[in-house]
N, C-alpha and C. Protein backbone atom coordinates (compact mmCIF):
# COMPACT_ATOMS: atom_id res chain seq x y z
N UNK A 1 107.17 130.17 21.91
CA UNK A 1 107.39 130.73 23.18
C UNK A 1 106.39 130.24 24.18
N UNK A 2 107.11 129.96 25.48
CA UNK A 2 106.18 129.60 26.04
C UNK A 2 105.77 131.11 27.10
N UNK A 3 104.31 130.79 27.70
CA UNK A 3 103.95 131.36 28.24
C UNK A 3 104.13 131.35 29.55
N UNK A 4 104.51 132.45 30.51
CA UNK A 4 104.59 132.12 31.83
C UNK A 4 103.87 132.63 32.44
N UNK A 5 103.14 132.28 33.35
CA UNK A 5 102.08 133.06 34.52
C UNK A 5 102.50 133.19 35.80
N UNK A 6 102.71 134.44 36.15
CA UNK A 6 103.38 134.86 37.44
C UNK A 6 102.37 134.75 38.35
N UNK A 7 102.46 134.56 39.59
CA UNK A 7 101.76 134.14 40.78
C UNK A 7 101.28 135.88 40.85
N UNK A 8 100.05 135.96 41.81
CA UNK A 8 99.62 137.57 42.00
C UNK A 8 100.87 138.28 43.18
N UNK A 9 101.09 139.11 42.68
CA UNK A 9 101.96 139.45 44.23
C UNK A 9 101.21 140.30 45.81
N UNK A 10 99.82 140.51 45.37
CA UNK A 10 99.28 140.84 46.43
C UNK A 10 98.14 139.73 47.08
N UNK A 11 97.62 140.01 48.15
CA UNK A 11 96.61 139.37 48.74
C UNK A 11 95.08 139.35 48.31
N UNK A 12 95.03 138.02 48.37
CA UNK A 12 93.29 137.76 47.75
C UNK A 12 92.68 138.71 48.93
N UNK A 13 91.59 139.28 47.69
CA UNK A 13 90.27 140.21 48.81
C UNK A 13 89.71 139.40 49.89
N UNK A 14 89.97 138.08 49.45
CA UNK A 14 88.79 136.91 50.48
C UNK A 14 89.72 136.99 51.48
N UNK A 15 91.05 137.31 51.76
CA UNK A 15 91.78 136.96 52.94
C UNK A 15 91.28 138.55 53.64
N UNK A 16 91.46 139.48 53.11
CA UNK A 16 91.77 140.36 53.54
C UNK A 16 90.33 140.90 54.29
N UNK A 17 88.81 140.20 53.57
CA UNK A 17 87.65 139.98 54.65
C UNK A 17 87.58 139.50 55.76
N UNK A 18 88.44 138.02 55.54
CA UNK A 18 88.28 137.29 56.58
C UNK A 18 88.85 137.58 57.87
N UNK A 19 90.02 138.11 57.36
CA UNK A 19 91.06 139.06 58.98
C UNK A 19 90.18 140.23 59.29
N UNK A 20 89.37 140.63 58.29
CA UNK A 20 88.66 141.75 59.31
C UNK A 20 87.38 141.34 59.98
N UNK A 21 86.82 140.37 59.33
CA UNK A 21 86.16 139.62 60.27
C UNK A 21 86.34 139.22 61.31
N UNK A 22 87.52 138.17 61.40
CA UNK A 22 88.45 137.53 62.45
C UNK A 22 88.35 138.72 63.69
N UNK A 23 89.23 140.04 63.13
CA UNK A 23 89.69 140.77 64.16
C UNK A 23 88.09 141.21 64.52
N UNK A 24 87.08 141.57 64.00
CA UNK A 24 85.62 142.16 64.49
C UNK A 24 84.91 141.18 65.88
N UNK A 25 85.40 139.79 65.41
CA UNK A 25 84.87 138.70 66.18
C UNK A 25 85.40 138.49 67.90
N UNK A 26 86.99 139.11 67.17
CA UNK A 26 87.65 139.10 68.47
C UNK A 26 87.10 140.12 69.20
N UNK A 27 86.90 141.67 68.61
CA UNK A 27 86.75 142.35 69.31
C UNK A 27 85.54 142.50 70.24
N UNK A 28 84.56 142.05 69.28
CA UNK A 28 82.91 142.38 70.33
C UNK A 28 83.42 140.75 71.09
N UNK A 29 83.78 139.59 71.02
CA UNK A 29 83.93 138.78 72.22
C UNK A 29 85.08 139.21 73.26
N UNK A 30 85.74 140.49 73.52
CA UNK A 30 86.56 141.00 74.22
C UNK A 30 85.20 142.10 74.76
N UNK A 31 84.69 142.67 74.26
CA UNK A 31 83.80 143.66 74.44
C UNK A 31 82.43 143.02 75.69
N UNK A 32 81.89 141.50 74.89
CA UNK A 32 81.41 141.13 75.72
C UNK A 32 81.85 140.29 77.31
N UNK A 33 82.91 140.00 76.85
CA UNK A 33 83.68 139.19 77.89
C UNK A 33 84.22 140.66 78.98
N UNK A 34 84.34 141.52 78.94
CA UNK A 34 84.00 142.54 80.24
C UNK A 34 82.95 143.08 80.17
N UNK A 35 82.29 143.07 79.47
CA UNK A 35 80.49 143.53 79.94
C UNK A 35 79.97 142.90 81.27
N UNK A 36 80.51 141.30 81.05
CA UNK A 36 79.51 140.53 81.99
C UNK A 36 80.92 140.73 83.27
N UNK A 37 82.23 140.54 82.88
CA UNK A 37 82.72 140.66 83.72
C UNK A 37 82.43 141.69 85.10
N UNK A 38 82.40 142.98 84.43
CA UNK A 38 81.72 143.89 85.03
C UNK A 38 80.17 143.76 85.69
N UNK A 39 79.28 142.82 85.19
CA UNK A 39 78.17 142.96 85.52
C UNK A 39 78.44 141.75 86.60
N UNK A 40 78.80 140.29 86.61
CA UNK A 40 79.19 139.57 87.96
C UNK A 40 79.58 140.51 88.79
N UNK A 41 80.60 141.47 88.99
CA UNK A 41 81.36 142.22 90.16
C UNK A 41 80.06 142.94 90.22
N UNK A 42 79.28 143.37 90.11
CA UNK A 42 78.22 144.37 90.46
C UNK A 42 77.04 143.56 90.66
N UNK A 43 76.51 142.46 90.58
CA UNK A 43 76.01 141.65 91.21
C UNK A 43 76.72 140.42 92.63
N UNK A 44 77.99 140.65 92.40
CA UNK A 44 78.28 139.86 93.85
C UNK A 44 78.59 140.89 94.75
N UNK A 45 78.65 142.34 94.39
CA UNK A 45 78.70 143.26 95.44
C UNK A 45 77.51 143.18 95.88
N UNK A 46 76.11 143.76 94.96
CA UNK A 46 75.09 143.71 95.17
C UNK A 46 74.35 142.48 96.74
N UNK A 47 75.00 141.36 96.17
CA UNK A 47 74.30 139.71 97.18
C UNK A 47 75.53 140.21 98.23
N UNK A 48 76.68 141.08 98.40
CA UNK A 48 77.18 141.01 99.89
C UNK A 48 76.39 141.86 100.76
N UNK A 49 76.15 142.63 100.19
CA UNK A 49 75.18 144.00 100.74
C UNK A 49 74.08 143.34 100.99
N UNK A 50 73.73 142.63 100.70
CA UNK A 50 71.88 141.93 100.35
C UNK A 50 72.42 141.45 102.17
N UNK A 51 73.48 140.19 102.05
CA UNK A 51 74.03 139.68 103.13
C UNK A 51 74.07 140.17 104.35
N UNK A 52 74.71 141.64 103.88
CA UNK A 52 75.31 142.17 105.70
C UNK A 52 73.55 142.86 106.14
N UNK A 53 72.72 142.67 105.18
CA UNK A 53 71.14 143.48 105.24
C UNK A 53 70.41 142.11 106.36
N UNK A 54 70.29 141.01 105.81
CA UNK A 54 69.60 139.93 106.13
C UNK A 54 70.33 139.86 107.77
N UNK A 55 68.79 139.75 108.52
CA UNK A 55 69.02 139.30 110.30
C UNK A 55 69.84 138.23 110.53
N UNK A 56 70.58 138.18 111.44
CA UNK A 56 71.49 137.28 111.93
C UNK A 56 70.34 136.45 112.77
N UNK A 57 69.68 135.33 112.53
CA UNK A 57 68.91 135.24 114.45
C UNK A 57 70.35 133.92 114.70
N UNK A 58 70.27 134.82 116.08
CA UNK A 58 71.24 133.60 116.90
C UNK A 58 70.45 133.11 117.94
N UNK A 59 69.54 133.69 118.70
CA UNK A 59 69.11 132.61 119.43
C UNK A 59 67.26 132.49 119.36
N UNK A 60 66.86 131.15 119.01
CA UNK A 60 65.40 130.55 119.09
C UNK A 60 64.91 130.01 120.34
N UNK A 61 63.94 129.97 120.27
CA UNK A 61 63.03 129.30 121.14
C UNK A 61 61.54 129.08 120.58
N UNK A 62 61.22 127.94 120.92
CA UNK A 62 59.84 127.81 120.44
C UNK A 62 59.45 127.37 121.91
N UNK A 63 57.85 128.47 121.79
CA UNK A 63 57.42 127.72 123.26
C UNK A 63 56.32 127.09 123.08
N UNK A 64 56.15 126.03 124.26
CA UNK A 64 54.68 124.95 124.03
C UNK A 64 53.97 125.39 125.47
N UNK A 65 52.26 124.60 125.02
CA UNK A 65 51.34 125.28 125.65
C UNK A 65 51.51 124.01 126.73
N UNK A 66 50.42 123.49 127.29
CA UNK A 66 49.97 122.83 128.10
C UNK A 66 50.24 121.50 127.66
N UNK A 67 50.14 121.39 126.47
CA UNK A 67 49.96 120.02 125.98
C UNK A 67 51.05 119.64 125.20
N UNK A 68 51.97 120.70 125.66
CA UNK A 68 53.17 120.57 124.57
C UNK A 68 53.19 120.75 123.10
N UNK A 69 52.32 121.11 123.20
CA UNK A 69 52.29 121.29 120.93
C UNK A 69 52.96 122.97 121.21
N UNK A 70 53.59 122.94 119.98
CA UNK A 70 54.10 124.39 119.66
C UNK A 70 53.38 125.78 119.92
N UNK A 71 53.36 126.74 120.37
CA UNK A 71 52.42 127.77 120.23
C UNK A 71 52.97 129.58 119.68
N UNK A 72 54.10 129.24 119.87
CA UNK A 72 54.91 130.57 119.63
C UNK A 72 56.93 130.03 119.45
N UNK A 73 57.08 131.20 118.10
CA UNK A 73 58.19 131.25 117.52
C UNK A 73 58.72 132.19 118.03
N UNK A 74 59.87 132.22 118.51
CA UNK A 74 60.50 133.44 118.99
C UNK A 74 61.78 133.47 118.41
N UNK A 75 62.44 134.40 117.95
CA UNK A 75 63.84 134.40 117.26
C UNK A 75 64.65 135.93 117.53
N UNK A 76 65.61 135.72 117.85
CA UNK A 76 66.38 137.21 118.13
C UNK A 76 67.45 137.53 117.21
N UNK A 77 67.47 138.48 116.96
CA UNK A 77 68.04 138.85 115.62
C UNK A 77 69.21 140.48 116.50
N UNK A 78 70.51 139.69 117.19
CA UNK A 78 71.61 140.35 118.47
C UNK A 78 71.78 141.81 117.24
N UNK A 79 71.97 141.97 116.04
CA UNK A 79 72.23 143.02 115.09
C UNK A 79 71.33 144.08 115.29
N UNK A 80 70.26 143.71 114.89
CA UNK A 80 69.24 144.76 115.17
C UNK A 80 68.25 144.77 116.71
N UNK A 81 68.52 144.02 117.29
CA UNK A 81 67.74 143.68 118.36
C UNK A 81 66.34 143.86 118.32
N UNK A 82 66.18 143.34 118.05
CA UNK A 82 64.96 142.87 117.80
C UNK A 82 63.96 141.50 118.07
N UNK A 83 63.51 141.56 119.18
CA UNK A 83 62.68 139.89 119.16
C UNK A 83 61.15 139.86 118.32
N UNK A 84 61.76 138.67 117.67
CA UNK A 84 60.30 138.04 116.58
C UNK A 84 59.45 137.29 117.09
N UNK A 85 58.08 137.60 117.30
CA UNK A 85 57.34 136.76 117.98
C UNK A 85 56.40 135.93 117.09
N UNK A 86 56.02 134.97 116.61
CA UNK A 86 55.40 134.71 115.72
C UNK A 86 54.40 133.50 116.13
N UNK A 87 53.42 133.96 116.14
CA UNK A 87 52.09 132.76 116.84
C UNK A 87 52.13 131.77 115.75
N UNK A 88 52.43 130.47 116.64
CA UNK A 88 52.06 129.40 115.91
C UNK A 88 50.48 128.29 115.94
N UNK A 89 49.89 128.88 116.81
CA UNK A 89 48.50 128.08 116.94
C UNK A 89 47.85 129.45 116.89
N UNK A 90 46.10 129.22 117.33
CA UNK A 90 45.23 129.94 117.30
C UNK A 90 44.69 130.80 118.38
N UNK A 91 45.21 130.29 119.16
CA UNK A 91 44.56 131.12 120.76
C UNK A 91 44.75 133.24 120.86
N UNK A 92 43.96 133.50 120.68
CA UNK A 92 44.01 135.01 121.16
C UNK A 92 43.60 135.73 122.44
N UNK A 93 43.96 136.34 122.87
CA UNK A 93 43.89 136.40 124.30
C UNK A 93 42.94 137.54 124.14
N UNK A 94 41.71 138.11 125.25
CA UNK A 94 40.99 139.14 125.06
C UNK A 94 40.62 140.38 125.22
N UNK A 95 39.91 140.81 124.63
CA UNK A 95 39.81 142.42 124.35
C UNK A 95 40.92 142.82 125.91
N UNK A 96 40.30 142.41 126.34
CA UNK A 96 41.22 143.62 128.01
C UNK A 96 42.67 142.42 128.48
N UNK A 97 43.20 141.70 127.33
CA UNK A 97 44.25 141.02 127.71
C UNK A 97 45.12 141.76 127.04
N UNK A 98 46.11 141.41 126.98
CA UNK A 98 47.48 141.43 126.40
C UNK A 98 48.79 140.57 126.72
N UNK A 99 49.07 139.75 125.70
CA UNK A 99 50.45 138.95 126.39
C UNK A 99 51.79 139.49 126.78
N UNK A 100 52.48 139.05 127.92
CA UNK A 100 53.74 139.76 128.11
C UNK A 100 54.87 138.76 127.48
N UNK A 101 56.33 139.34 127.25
CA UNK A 101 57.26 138.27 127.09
C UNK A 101 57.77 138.37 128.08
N UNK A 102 58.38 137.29 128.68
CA UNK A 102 59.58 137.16 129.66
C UNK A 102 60.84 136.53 129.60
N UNK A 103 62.02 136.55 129.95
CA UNK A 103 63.15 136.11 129.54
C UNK A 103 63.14 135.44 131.68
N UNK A 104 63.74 134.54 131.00
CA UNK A 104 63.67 133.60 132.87
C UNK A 104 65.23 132.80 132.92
N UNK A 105 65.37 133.46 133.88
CA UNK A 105 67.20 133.15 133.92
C UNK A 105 67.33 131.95 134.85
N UNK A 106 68.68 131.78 135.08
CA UNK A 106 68.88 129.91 135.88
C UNK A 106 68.21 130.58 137.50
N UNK A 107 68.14 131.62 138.04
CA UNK A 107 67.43 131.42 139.38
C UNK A 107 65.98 131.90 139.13
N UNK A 108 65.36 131.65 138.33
CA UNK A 108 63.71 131.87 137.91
C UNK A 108 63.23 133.57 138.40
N UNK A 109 64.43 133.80 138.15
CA UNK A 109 64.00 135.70 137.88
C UNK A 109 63.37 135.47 136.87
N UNK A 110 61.97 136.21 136.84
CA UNK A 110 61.82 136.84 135.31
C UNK A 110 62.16 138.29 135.26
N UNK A 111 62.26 138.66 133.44
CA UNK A 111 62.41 140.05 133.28
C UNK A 111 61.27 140.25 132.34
N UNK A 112 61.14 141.30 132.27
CA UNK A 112 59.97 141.45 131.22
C UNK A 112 60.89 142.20 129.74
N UNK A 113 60.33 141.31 128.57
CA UNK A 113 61.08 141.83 127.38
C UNK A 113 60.33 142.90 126.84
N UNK A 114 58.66 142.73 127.02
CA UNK A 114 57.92 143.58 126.14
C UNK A 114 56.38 142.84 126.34
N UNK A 115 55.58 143.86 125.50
CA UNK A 115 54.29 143.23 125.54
C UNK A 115 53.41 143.47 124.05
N UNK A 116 53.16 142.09 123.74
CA UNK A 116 52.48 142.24 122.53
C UNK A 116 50.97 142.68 122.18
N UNK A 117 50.91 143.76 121.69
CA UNK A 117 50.05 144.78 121.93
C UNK A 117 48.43 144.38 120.78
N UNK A 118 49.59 143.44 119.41
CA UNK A 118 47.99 143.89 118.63
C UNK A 118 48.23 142.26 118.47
N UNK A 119 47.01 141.57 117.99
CA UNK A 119 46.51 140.16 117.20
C UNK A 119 47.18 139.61 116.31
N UNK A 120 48.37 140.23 115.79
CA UNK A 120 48.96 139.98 114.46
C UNK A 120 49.41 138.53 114.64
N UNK A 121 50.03 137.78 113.37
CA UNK A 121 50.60 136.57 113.34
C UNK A 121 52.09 136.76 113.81
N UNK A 122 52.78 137.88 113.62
CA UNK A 122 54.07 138.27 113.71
C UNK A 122 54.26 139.67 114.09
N UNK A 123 55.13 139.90 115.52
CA UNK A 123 55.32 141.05 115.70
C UNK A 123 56.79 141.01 115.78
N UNK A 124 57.33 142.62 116.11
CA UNK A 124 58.34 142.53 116.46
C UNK A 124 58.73 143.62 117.95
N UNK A 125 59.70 142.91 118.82
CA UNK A 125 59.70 143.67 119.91
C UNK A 125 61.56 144.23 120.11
N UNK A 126 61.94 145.27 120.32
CA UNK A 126 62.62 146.07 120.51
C UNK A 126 63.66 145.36 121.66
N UNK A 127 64.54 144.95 122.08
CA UNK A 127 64.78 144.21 123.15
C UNK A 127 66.34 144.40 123.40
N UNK A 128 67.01 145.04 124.23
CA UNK A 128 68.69 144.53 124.17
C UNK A 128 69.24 143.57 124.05
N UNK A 129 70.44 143.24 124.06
CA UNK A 129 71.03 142.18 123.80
C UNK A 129 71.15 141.70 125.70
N UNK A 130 71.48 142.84 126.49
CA UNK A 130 71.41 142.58 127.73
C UNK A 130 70.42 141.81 128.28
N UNK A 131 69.23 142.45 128.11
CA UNK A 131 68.02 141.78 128.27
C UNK A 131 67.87 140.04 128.74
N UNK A 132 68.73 139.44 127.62
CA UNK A 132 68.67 138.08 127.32
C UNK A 132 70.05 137.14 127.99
N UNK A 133 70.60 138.35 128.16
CA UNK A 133 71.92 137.49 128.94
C UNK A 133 71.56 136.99 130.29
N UNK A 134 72.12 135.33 130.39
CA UNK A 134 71.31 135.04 131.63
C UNK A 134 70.51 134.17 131.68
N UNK A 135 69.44 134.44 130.60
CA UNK A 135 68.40 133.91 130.00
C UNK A 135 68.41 132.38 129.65
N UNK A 136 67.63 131.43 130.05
CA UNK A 136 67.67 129.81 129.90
C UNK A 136 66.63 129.60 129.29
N UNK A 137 65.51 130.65 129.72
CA UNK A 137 63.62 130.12 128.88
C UNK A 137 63.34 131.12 128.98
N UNK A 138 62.26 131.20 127.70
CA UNK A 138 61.39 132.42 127.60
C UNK A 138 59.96 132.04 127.78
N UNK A 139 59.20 132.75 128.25
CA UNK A 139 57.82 132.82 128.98
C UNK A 139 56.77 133.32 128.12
N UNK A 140 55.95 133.34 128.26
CA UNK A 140 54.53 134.70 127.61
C UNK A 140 53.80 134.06 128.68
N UNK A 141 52.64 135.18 129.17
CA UNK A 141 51.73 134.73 130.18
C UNK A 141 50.41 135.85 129.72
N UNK A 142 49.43 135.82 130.26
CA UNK A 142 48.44 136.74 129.56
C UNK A 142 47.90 137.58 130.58
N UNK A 143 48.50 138.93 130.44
CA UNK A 143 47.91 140.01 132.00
C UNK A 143 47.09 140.66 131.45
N UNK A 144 46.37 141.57 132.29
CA UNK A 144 45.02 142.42 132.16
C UNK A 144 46.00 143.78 131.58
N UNK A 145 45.69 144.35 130.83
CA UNK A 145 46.20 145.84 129.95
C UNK A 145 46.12 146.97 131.09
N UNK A 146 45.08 147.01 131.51
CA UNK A 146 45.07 148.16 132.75
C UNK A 146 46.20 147.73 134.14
N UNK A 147 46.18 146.14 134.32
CA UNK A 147 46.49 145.74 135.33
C UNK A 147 47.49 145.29 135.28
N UNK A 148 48.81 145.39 134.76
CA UNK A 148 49.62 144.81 134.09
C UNK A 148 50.89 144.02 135.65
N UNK A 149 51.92 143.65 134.92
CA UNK A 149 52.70 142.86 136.36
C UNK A 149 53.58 143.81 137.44
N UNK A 150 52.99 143.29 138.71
CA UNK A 150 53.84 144.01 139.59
C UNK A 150 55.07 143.96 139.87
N UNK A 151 55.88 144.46 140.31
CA UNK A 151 57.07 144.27 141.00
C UNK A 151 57.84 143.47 139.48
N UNK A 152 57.55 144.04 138.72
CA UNK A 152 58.48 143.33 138.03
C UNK A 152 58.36 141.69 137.34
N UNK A 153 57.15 140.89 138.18
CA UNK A 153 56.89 139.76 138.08
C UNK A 153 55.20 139.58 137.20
N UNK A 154 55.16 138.14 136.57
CA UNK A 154 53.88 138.39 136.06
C UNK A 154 52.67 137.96 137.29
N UNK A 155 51.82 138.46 136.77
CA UNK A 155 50.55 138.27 138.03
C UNK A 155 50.14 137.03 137.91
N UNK A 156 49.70 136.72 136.47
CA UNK A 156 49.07 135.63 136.09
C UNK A 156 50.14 134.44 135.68
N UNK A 157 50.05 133.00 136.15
CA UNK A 157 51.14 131.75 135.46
C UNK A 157 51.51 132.21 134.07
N UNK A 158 52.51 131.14 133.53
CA UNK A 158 53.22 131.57 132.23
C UNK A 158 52.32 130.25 131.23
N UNK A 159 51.93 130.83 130.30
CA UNK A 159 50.88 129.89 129.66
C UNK A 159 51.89 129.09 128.10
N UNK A 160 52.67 130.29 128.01
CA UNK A 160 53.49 129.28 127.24
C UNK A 160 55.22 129.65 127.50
N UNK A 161 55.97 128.16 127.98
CA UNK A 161 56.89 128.54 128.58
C UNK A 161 58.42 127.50 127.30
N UNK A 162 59.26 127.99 126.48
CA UNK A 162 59.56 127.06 125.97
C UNK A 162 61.55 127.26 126.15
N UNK A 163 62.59 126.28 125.93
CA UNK A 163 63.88 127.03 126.47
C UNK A 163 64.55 127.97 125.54
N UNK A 164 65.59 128.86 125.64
CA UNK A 164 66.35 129.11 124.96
C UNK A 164 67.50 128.70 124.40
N UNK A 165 67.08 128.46 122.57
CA UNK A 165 68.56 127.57 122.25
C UNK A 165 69.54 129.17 121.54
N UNK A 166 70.87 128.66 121.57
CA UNK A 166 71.61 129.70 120.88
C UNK A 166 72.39 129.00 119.38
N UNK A 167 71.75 129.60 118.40
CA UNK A 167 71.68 129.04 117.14
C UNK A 167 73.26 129.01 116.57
N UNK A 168 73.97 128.05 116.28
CA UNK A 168 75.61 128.52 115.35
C UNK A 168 75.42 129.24 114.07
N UNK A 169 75.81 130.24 113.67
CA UNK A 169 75.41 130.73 112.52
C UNK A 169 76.77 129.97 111.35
């Protein structure tokens, strides 16, 4: 007689690891594949917000002294209104000075934007958007604190006078 050997009729244990492996593998790479999904959308919300936070400046000016070298950064930031004044050389004006800003339109009106009060490298001045409409160059000139400009005009020449550009964002 011969002998016959029937095939097993169920499934090897090794298959039946490997599909649960298989399916485990799938699952935590489904698991991780919206983790991060979720975490991109909550970081590109995060950088729009960062976005609508960060100053717009639309319009610069850098003004020069006498000799034309740079002496002051000015940048307006129409969102918050706000003008940035930022000294670019060394000159400080003294104890009983104080510099004014001026905005100087096409018939050489000046207006006064503000006056920078302390030594810092960078201030910031409060300014409308009105303020600047009009506006072709901005001025600084250096008046006495007690004695400040009459009529609206500065007393003393404009020591640094440079134009206004309007930046494309």
């Amino acid at each position: 007689m011969t002998e016959h050997k029937t095939a097993p009729t169920g499934v090897s244990g090794w298959w039946r690891a490997l599909s649960i492996f298989l399916a485990l593998v799938v699952f935590i790479g489904w698991a991780f594949s919206a983790s991060m999904y979720e975490q991109f959308k909550a970081q590109i919300h995060h950088l729009e917000a960062k976005l609508v936070e960060i100053p717009q400046v639309r319009e610069v000016s850098v003004l020069l002294d006498d000799a034309q070298a740079p002496a002051m950064l000015l940048t307006y930031d129409p969102k918050n209104q706000k003008l940035q004044v930022q000294r670019l050389n060394d000159v400080l004006e003294g104890r009983e000075q104080a510099l004014h800003v001026w905005a100087i339109a096409e018939d050489d009106t000046p207006r006064m934007l503000g006056v920078l009060t302390n030594k810092y490298k960078t201030q910031q001045l409060d300014v409308p958007t009105q303020a600047l409409e009009g506006a072709r160059t901005l001025a600084i000139s250096v008046e006495n604190k007690d004695r400040g400009p009459r009529d609206g005009k500065p007393r003393q020449p404009l020591l640094f006078k440079g134009w206004l550009v309007q930046k494309a964002i």
